[in-house]
N, C-alpha and C. Protein backbone atom coordinates (compact mmCIF):
# COMPACT_ATOMS: atom_id res chain seq x y z
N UNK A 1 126.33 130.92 71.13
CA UNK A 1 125.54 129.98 71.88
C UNK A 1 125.36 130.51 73.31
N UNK A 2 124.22 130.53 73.70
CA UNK A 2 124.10 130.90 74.90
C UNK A 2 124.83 129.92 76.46
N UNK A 3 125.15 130.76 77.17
CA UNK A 3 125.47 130.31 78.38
C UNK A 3 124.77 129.85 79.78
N UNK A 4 124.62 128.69 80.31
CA UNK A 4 123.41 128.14 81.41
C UNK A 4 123.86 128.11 82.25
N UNK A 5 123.25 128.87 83.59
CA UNK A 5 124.42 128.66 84.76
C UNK A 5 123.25 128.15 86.04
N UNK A 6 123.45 127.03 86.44
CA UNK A 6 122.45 126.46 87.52
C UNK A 6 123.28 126.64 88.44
N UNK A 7 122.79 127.23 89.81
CA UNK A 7 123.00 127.38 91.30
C UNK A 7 122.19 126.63 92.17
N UNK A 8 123.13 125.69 92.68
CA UNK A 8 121.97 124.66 93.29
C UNK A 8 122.15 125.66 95.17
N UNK A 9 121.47 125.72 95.68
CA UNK A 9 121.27 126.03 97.22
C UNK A 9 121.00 125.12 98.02
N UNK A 10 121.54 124.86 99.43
CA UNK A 10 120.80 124.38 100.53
C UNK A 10 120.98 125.49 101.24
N UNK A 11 119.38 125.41 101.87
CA UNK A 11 119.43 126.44 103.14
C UNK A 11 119.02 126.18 104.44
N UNK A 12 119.39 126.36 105.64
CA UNK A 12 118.82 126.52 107.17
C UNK A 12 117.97 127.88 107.31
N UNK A 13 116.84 127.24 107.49
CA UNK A 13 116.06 128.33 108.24
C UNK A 13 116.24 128.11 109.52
N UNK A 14 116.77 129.40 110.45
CA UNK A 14 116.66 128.66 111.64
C UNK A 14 115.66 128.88 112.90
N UNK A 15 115.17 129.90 111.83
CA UNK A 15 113.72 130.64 113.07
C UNK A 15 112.35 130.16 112.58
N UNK A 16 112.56 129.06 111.49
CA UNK A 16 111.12 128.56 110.96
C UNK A 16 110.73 127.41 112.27
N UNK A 17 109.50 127.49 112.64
CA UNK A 17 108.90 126.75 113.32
C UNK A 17 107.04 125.93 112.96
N UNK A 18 107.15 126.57 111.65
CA UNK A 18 106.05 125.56 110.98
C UNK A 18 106.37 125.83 109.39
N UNK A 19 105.86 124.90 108.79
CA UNK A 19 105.94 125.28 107.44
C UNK A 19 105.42 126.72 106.83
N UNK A 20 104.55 127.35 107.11
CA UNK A 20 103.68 128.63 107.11
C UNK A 20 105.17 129.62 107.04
N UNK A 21 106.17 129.30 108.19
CA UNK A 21 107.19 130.65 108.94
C UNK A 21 108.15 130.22 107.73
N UNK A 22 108.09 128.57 106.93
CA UNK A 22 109.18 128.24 105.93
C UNK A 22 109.15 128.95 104.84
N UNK A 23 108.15 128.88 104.55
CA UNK A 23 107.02 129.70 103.53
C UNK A 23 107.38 130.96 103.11
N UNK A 24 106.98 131.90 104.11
CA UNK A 24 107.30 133.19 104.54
C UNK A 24 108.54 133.25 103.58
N UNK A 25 109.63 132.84 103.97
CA UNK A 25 110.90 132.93 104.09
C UNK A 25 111.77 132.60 102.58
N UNK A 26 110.99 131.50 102.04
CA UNK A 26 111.32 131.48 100.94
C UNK A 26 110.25 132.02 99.68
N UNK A 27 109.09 132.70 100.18
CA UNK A 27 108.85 133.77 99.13
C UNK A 27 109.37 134.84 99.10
N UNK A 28 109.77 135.21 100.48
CA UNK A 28 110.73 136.39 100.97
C UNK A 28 111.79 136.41 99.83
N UNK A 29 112.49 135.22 99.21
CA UNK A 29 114.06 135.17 98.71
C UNK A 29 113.34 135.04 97.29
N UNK A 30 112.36 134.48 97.04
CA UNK A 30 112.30 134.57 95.68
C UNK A 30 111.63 135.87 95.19
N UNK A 31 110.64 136.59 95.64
CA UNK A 31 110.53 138.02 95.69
C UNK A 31 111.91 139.09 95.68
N UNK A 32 112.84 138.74 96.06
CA UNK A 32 114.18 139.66 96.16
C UNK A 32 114.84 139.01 94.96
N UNK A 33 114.89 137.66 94.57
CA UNK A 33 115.45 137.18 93.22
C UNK A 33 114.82 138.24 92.45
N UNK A 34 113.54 137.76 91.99
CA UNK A 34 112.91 137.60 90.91
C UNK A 34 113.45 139.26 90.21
N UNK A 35 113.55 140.78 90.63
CA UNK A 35 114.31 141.65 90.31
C UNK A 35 116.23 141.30 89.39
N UNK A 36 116.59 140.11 89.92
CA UNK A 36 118.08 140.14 89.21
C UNK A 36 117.88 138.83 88.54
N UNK A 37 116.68 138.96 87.14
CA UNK A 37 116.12 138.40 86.14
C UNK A 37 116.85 137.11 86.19
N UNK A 38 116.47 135.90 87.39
CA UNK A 38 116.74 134.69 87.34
C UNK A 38 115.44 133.95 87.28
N UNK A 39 115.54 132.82 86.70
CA UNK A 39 114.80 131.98 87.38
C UNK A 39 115.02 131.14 88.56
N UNK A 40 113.92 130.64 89.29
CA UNK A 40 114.17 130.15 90.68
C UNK A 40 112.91 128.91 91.03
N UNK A 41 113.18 128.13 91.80
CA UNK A 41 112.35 126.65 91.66
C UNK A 41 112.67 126.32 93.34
N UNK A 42 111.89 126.09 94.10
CA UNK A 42 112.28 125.16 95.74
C UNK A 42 112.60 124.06 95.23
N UNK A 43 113.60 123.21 95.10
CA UNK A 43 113.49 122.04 94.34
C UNK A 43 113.10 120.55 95.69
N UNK A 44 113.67 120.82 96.84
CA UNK A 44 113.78 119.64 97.64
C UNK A 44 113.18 119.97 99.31
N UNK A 45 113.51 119.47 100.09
CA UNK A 45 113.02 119.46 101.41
C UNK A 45 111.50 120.08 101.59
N UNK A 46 110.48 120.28 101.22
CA UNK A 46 109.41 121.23 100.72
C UNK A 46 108.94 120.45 102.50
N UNK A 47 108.99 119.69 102.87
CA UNK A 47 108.05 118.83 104.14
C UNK A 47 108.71 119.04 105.39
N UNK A 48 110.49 119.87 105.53
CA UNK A 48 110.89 119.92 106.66
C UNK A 48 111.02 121.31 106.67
N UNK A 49 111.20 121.58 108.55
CA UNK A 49 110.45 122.92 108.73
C UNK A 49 111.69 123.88 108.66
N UNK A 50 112.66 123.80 108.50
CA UNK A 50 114.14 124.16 108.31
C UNK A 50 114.85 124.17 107.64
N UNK A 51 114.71 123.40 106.23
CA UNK A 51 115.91 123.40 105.09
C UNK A 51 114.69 123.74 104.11
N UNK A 52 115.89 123.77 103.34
CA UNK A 52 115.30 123.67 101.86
C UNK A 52 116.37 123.56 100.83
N UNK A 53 115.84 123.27 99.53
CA UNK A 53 116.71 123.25 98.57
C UNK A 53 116.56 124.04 97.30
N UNK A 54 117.06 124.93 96.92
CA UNK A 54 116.79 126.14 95.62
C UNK A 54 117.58 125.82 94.69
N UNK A 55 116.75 125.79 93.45
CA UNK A 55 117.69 126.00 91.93
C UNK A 55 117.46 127.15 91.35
N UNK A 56 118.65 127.80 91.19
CA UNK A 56 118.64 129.12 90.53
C UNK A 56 118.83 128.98 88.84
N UNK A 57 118.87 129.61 88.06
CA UNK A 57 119.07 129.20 86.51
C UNK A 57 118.90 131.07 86.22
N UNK A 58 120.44 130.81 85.48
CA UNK A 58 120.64 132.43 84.54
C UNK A 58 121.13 132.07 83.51
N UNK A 59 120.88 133.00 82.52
CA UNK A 59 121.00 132.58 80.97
C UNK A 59 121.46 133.69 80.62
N UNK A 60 122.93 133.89 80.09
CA UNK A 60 123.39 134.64 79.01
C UNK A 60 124.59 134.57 77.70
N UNK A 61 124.89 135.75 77.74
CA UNK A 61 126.00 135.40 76.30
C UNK A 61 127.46 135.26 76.42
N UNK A 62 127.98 135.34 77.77
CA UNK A 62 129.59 135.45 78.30
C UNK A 62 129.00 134.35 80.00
N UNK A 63 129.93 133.77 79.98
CA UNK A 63 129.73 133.05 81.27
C UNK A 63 130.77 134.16 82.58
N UNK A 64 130.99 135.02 82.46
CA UNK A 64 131.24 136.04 83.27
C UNK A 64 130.17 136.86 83.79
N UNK A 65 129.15 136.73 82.64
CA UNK A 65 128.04 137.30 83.19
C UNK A 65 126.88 136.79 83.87
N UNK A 66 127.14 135.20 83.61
CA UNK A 66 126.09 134.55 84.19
C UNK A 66 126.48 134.58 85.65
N UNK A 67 127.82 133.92 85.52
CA UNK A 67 128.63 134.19 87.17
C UNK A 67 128.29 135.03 87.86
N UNK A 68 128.30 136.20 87.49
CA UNK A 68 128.37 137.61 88.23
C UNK A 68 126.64 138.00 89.24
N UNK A 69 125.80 137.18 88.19
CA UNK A 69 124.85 137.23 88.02
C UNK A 69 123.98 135.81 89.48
N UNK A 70 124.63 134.63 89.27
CA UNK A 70 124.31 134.09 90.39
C UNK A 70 125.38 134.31 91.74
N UNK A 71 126.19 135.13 91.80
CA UNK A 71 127.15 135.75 92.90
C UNK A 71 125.92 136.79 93.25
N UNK A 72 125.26 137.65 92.60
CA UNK A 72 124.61 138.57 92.78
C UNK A 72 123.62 137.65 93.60
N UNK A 73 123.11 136.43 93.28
CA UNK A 73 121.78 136.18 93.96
C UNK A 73 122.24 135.69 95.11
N UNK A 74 123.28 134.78 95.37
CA UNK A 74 124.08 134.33 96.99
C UNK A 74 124.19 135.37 97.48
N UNK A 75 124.81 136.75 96.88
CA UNK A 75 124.65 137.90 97.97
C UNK A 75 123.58 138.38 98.23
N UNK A 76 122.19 138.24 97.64
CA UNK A 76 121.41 138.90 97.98
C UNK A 76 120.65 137.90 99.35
N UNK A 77 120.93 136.74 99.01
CA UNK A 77 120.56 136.02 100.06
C UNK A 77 121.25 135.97 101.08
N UNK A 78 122.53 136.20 100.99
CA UNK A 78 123.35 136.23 102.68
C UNK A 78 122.36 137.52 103.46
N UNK A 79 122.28 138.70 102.28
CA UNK A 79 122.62 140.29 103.11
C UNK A 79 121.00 139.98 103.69
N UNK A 80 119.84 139.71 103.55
CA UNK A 80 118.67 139.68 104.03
C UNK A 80 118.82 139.35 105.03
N UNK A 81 119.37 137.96 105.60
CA UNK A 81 119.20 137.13 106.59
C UNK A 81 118.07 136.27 106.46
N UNK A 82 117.59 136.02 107.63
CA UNK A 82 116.33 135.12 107.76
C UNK A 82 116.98 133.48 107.37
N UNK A 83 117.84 133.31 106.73
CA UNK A 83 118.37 132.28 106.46
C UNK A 83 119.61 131.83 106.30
N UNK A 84 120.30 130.67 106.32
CA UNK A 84 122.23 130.28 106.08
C UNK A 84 122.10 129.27 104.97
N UNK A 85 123.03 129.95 104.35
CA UNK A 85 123.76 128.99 102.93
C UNK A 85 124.18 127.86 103.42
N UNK A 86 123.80 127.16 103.80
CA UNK A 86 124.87 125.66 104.20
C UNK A 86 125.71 124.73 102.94
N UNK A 87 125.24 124.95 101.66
CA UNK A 87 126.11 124.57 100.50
C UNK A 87 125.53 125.28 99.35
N UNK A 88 126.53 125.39 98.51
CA UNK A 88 126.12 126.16 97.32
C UNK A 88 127.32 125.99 96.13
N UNK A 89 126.23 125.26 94.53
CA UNK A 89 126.88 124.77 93.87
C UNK A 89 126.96 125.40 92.59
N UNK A 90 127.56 125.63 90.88
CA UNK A 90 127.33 126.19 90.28
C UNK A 90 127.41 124.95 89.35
N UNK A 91 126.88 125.13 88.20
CA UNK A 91 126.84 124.00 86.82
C UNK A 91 126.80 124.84 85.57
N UNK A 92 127.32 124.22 84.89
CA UNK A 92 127.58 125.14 83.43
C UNK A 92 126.88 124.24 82.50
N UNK A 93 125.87 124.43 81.70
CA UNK A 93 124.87 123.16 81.00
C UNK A 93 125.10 123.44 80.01
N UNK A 94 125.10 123.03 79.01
CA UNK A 94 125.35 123.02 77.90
C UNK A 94 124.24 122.94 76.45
């Protein structure tokens, strides 16, 4: 049976100053996902010029690998910059 691993994100942008610079910033992160074969969704804040909220979703056959796999995408988002993790959650779905 396959394994579901949802990564919920909040983020601070802290150099966004219109939605346009929010924008930027989170195609920026989903362009750098989309290479470490996740899926990815803005799920919340879409109207303020500074947060946001991301759902990540990886799918495989060992939940070591899904892990490894959304660790891979939090690091890819620390090492860029442009943005701060302010919480970050994992879910195992079934």
């Amino acid at each position: 049976m396959p394994i579901v691993g949802l990564l919920s994100l909040e983020l601070h942008i802290p150099h966004s100053r219109s939605l346009k610079e929010k924008r930027v910033v989170v195609r920026s992160i989903k362009d750098r996902l989309s290479k470490l074969s996740v899926g990815f969704a803005e799920v919340n804040y879409q109207d303020l010029l500074q947060r946001t909220a991301l759902a990540v979703v990886a799918v495989g056959a060992e939940q070591q690998l899904v892990e490894k796999s959304l660790d891979n995408v939090v690091k890819e988002i620390e090492r860029k910059g442009g943005s701060v993790i302010v919480s970050s959650e994992i879910e195992w779905l079934a």
